[in-house]
C-alpha atoms as a PDB file:
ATOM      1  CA  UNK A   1       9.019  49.076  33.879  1.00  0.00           C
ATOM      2  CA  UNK A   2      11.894  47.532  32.040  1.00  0.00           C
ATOM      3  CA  UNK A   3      12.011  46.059  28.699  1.00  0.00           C
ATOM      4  CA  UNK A   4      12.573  42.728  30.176  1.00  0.00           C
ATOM      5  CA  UNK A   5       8.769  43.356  31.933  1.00  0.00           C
ATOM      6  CA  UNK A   6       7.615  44.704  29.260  1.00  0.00           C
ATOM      7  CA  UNK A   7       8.098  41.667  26.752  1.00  0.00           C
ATOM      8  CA  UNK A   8       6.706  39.332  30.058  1.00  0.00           C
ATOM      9  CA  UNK A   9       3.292  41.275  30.489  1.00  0.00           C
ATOM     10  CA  UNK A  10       3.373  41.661  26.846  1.00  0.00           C
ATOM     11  CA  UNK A  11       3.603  37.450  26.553  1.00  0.00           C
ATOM     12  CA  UNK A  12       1.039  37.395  29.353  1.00  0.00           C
ATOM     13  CA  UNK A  13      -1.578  39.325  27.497  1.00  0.00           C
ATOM     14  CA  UNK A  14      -1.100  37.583  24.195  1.00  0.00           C
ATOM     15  CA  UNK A  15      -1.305  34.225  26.079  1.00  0.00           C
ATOM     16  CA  UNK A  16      -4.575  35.457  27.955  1.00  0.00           C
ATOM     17  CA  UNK A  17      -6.084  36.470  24.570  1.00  0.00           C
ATOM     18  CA  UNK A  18      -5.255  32.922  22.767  1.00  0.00           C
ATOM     19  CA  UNK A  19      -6.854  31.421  25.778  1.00  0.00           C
ATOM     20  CA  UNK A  20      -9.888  33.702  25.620  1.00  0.00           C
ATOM     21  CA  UNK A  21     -10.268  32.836  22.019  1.00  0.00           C
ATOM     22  CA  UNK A  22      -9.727  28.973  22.565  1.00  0.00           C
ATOM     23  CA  UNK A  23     -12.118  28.529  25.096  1.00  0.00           C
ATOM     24  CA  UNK A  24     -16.055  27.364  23.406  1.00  0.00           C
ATOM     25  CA  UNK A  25     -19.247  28.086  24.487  1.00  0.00           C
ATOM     26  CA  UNK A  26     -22.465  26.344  23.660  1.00  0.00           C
ATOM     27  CA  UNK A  27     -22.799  28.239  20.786  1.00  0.00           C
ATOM     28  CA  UNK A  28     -19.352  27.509  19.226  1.00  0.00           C
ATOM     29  CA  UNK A  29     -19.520  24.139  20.095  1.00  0.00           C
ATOM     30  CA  UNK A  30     -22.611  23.695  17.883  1.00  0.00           C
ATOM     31  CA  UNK A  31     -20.873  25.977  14.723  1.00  0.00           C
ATOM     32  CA  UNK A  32     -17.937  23.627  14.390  1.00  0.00           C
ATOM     33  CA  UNK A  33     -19.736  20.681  14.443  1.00  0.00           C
ATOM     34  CA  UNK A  34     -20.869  22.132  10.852  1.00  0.00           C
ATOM     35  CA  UNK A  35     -20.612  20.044   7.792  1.00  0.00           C
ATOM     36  CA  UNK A  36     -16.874  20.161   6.448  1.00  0.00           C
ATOM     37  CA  UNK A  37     -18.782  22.518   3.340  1.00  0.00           C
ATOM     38  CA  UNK A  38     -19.901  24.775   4.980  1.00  0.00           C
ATOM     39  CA  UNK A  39     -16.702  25.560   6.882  1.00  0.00           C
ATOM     40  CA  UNK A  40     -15.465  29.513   6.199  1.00  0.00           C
ATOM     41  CA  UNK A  41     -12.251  29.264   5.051  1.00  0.00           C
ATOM     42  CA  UNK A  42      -9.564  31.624   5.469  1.00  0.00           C
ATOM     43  CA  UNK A  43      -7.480  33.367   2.671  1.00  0.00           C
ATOM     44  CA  UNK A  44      -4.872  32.008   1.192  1.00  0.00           C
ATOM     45  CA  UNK A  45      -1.692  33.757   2.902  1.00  0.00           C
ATOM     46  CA  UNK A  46       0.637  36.198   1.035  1.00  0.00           C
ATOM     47  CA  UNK A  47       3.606  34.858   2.940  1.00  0.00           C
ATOM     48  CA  UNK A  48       5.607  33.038   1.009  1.00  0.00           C
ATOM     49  CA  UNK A  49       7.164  30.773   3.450  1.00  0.00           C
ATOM     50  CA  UNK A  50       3.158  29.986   4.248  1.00  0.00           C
ATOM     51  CA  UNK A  51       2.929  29.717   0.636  1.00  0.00           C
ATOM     52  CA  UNK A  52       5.680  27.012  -0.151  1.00  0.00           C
ATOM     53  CA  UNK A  53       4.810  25.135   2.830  1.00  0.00           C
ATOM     54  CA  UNK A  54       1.274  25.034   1.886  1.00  0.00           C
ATOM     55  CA  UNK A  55       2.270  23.576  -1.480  1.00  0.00           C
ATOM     56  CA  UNK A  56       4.911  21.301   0.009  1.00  0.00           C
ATOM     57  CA  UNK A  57       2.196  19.642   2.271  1.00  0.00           C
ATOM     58  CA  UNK A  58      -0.249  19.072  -0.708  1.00  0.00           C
ATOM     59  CA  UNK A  59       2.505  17.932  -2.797  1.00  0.00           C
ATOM     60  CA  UNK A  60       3.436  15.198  -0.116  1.00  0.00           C
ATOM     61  CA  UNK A  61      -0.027  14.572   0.267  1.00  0.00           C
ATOM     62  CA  UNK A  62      -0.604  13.582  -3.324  1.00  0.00           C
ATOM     63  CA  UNK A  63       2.811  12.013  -3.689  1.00  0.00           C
ATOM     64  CA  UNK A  64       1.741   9.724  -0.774  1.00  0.00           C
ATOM     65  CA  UNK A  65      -1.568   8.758  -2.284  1.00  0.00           C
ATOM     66  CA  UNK A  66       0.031   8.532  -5.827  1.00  0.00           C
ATOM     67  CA  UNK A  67       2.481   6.020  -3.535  1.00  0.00           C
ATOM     68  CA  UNK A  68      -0.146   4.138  -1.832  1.00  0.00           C
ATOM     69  CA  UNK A  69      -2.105   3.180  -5.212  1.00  0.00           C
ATOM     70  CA  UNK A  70       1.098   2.360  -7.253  1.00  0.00           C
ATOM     71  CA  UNK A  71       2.379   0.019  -3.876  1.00  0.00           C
ATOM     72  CA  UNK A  72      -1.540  -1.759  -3.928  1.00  0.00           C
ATOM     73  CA  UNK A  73      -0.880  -2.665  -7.680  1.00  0.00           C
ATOM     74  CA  UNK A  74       2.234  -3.840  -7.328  1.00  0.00           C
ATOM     75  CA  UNK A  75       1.143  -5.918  -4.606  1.00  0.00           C
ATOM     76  CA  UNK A  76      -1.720  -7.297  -6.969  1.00  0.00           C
ATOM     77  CA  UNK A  77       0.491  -7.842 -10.030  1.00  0.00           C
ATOM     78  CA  UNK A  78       2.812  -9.736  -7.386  1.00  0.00           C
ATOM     79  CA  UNK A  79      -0.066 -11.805  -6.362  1.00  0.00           C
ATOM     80  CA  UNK A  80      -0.986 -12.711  -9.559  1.00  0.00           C
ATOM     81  CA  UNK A  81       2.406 -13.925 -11.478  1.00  0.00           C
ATOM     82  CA  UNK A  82       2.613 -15.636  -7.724  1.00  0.00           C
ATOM     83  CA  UNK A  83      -0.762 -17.317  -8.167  1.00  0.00           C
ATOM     84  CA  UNK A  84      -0.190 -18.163 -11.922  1.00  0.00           C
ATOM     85  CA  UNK A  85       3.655 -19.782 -10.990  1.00  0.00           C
ATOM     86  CA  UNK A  86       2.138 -22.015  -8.269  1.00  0.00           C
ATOM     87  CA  UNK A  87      -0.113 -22.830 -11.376  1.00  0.00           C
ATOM     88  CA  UNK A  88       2.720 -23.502 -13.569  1.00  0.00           C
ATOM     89  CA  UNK A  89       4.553 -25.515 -10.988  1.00  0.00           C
ATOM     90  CA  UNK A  90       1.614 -27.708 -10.428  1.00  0.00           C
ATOM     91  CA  UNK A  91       0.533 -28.484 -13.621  1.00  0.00           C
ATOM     92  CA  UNK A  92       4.542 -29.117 -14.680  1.00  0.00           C
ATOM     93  CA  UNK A  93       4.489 -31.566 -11.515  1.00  0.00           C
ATOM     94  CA  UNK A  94       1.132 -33.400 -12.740  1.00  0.00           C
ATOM     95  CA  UNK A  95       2.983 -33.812 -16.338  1.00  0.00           C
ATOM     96  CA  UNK A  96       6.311 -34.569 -15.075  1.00  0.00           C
ATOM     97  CA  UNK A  97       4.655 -37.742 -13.272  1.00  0.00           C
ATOM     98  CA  UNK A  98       2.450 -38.398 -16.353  1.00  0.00           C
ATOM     99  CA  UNK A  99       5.138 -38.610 -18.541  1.00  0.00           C
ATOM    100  CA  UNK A 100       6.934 -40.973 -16.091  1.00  0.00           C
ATOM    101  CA  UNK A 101       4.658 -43.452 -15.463  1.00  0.00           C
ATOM    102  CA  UNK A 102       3.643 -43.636 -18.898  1.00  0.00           C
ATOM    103  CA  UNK A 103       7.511 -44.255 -19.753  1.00  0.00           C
ATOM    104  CA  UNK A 104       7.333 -46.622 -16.677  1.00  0.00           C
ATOM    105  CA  UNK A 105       4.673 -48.588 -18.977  1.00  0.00           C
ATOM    106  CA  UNK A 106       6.327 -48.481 -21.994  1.00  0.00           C
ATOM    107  CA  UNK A 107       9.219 -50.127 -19.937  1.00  0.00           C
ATOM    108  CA  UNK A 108       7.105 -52.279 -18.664  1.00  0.00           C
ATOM    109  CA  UNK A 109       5.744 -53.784 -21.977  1.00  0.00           C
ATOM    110  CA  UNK A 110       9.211 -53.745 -23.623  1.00  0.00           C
ATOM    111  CA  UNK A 111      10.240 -55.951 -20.805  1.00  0.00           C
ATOM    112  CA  UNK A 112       7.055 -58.218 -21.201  1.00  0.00           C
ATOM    113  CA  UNK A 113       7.517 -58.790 -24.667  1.00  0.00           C
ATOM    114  CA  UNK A 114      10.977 -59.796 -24.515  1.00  0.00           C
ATOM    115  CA  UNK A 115      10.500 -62.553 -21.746  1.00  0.00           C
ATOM    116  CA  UNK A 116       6.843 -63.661 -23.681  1.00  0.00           C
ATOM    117  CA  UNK A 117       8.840 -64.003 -26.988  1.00  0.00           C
ATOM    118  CA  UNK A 118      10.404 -67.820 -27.893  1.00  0.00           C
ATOM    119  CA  UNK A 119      14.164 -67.042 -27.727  1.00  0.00           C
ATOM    120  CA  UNK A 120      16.333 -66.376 -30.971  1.00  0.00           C
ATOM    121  CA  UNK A 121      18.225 -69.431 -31.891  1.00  0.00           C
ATOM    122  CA  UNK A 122      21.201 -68.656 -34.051  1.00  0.00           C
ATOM    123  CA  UNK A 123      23.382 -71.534 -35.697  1.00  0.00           C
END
């Protein structure tokens, strides 16, 4: 057998044991439809590479959360100065034509006073 073989049959048996150990029966079927709880958990690795990547992933985990609440604020503090500018805008629109037709009136009554009055003789 050559080492070339060797590593093949090797690969072969591994690969027959993961699909030995994937495959369920009955019985496994019902254990991993367990409450999350109640799921064993394995050890935390001594690896360090498993180590760091574990804490990279749970770092970008809560740094997208974190992410996620700070963008749904912003998006309701946007909605709100939004909300209280179309507010402004409207009320400065309702005053804006207030104030004109009242100067319109004032105008108005100048204008009717002058022609009502007797003209100014002057000798």
């Amino acid at each position: 057998m050559t080492v070339h073989s060797a590593t093949l049959s090797s690969q072969c048996l591994v690969a027959a044991a993961a699909v030995v150990l994937t495959t369920c029966t009955p019985l496994c079927a019902a254990q991993s439809r367990t409450p999350e709880e109640h799921r064993i958990v394995a050890p935390a690795s001594t690896d360090p590479f498993v180590a760091r990547r574990n804490a990279n992933a749970q770092a970008n985990a809560e740094y997208r959360a974190a992410k996620k609440v700070s963008k749904s604020e912003r998006r309701a503090s946007v909605k709100e100065a939004d909300a209280q500018y179309k507010e402004e805008v409207g009320n400065a629109r309702v005053n804006r034509k207030a104030d004109r037709d009242a100067a319109n009136k004032a105008l108005k009554a100048s204008e009717l006073e002058r022609t009502s009055a007797p003209p100014h003789v002057s000798h």
